[in-house]
C-alpha atoms as a PDB file:
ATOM      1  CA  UNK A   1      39.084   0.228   0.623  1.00  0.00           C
ATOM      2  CA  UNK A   2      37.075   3.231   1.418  1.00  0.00           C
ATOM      3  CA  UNK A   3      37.016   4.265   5.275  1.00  0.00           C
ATOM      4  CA  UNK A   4      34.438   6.441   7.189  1.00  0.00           C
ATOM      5  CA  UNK A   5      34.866   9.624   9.215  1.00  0.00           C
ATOM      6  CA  UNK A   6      32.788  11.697  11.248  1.00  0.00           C
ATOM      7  CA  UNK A   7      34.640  15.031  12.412  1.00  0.00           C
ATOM      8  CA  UNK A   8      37.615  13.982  11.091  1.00  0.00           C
ATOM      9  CA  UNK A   9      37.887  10.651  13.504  1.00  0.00           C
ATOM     10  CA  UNK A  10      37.070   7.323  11.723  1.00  0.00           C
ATOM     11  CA  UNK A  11      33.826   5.191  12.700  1.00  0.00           C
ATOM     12  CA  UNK A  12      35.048   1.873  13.724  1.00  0.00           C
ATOM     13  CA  UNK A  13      32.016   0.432  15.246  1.00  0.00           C
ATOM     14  CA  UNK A  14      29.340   2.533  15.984  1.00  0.00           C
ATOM     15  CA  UNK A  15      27.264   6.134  15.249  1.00  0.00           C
ATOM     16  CA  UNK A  16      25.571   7.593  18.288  1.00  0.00           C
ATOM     17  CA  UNK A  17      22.549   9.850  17.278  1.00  0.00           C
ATOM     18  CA  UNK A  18      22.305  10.676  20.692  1.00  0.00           C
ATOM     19  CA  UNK A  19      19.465  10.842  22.171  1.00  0.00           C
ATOM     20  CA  UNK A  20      16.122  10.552  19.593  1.00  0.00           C
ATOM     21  CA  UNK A  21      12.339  10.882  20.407  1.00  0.00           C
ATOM     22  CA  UNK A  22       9.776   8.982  18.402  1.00  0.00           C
ATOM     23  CA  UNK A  23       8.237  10.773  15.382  1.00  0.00           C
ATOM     24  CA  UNK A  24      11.362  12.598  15.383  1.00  0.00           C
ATOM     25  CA  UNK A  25      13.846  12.399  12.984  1.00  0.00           C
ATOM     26  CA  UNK A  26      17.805  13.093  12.992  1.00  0.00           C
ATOM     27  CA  UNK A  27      20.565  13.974  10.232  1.00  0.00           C
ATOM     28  CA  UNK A  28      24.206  13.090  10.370  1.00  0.00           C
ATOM     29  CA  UNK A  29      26.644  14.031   7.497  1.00  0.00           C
ATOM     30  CA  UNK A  30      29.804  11.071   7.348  1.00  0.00           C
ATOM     31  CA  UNK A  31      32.790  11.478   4.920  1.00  0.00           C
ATOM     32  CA  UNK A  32      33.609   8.736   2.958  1.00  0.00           C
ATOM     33  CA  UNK A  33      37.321   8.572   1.984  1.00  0.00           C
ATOM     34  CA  UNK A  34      38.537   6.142  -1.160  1.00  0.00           C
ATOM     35  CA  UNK A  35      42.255   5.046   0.141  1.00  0.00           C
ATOM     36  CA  UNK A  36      42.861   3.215  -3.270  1.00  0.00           C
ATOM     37  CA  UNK A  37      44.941   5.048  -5.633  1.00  0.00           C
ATOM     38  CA  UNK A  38      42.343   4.329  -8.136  1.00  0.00           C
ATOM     39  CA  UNK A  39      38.599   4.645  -8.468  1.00  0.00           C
ATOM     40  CA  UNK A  40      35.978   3.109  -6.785  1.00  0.00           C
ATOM     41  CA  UNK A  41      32.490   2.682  -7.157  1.00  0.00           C
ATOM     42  CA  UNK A  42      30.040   2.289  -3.920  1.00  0.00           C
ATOM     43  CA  UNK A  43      26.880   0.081  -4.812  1.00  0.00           C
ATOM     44  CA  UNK A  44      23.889  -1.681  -3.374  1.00  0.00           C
ATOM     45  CA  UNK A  45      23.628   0.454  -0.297  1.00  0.00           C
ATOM     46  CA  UNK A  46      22.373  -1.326   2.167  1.00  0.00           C
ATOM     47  CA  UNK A  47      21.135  -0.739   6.262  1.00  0.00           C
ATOM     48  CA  UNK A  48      20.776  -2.816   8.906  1.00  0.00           C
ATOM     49  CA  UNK A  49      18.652  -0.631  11.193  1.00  0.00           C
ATOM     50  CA  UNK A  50      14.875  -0.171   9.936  1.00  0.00           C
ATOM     51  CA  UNK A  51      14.873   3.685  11.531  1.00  0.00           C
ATOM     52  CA  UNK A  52      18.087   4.216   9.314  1.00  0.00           C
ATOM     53  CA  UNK A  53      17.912   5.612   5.811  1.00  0.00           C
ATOM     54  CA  UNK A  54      20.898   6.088   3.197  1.00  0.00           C
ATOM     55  CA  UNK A  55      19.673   9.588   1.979  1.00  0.00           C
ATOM     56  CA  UNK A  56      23.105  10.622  -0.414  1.00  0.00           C
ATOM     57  CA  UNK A  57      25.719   8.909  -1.251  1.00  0.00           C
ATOM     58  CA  UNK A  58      28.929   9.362  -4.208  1.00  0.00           C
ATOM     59  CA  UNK A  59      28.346   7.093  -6.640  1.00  0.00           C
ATOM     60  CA  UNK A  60      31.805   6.986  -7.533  1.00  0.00           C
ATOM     61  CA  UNK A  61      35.054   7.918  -5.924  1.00  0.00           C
ATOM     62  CA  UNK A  62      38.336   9.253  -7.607  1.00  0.00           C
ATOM     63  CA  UNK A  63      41.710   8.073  -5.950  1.00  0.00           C
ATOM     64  CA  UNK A  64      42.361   9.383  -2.447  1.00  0.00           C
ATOM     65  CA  UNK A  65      38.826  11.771  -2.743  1.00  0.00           C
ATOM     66  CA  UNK A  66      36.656  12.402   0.209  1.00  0.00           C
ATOM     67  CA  UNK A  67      32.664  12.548  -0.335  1.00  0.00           C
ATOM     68  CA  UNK A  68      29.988  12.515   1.872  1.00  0.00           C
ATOM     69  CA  UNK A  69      27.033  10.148   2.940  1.00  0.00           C
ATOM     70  CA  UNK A  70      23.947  11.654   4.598  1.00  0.00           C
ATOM     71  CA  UNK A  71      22.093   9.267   6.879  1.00  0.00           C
ATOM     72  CA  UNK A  72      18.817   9.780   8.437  1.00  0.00           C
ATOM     73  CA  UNK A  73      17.900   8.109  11.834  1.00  0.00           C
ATOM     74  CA  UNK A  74      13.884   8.001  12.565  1.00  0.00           C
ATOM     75  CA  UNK A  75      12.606   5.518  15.158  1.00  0.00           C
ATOM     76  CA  UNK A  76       9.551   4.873  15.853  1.00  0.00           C
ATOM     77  CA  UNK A  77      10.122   4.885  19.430  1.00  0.00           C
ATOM     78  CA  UNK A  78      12.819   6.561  22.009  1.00  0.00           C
ATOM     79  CA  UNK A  79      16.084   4.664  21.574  1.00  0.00           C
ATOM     80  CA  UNK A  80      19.024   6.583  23.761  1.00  0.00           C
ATOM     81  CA  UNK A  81      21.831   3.242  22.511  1.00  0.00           C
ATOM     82  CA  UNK A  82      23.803   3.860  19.256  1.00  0.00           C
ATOM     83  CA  UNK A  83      23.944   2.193  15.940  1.00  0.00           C
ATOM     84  CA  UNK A  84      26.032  -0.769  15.998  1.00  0.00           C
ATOM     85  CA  UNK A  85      25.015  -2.255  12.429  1.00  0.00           C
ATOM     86  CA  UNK A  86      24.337   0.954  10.339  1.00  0.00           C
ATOM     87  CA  UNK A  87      24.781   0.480   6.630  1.00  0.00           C
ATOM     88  CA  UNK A  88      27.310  -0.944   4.226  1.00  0.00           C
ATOM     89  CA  UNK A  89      28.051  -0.392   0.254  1.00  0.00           C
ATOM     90  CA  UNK A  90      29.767  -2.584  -1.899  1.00  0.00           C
ATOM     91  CA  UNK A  91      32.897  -0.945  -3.405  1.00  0.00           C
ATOM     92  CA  UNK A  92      34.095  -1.976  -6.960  1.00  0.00           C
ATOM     93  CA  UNK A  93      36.809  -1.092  -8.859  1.00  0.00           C
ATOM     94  CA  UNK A  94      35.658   1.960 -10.737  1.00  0.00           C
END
């Protein structure tokens, strides 16, 4: 199981960009946090938001390490309402 932080508190549901003009573009940094005392792989990154991009991501995750995912939010048009389906991975055994 890998879980997802941003500022240390754990994303349960949603990311709020705030605020974010059209034409305009927004960066947020998440950790990612493997909780298995083995490796783990994430694969076949996926997003459910067509302004949402998956711009880094670990490939692979040693037992209990932290990495970090760097997301970019672009709309096309002003949206002021957060996320609620971002993006997902699939995590293997690694």
């Amino acid at each position: 199981m890998v879980k997802y932080y941003i500022n240390n508190q754990e994303i349960t549901d949603k990311i709020d960009f705030g605020i974010t003009e059209s034409g305009r573009s927004k960066k947020i940094m998440i950790e990612v946090k493997n909780t298995r005392i083995w490796p783990v792989e994430l694969t076949n990154p996926k997003v459910f938001d067509e302004d949402l991009k998956i711009l880094e991501y670990p490939k692979r995750l040693s037992a209990l390490e932290t990495g970090i995912i760097v997301l970019e939010f672009s709309p096309k048009e002003k949206r002021d309402e957060p996320l609620t389906k971002g993006f997902e991975f699939m995590v293997v055994n690694g």
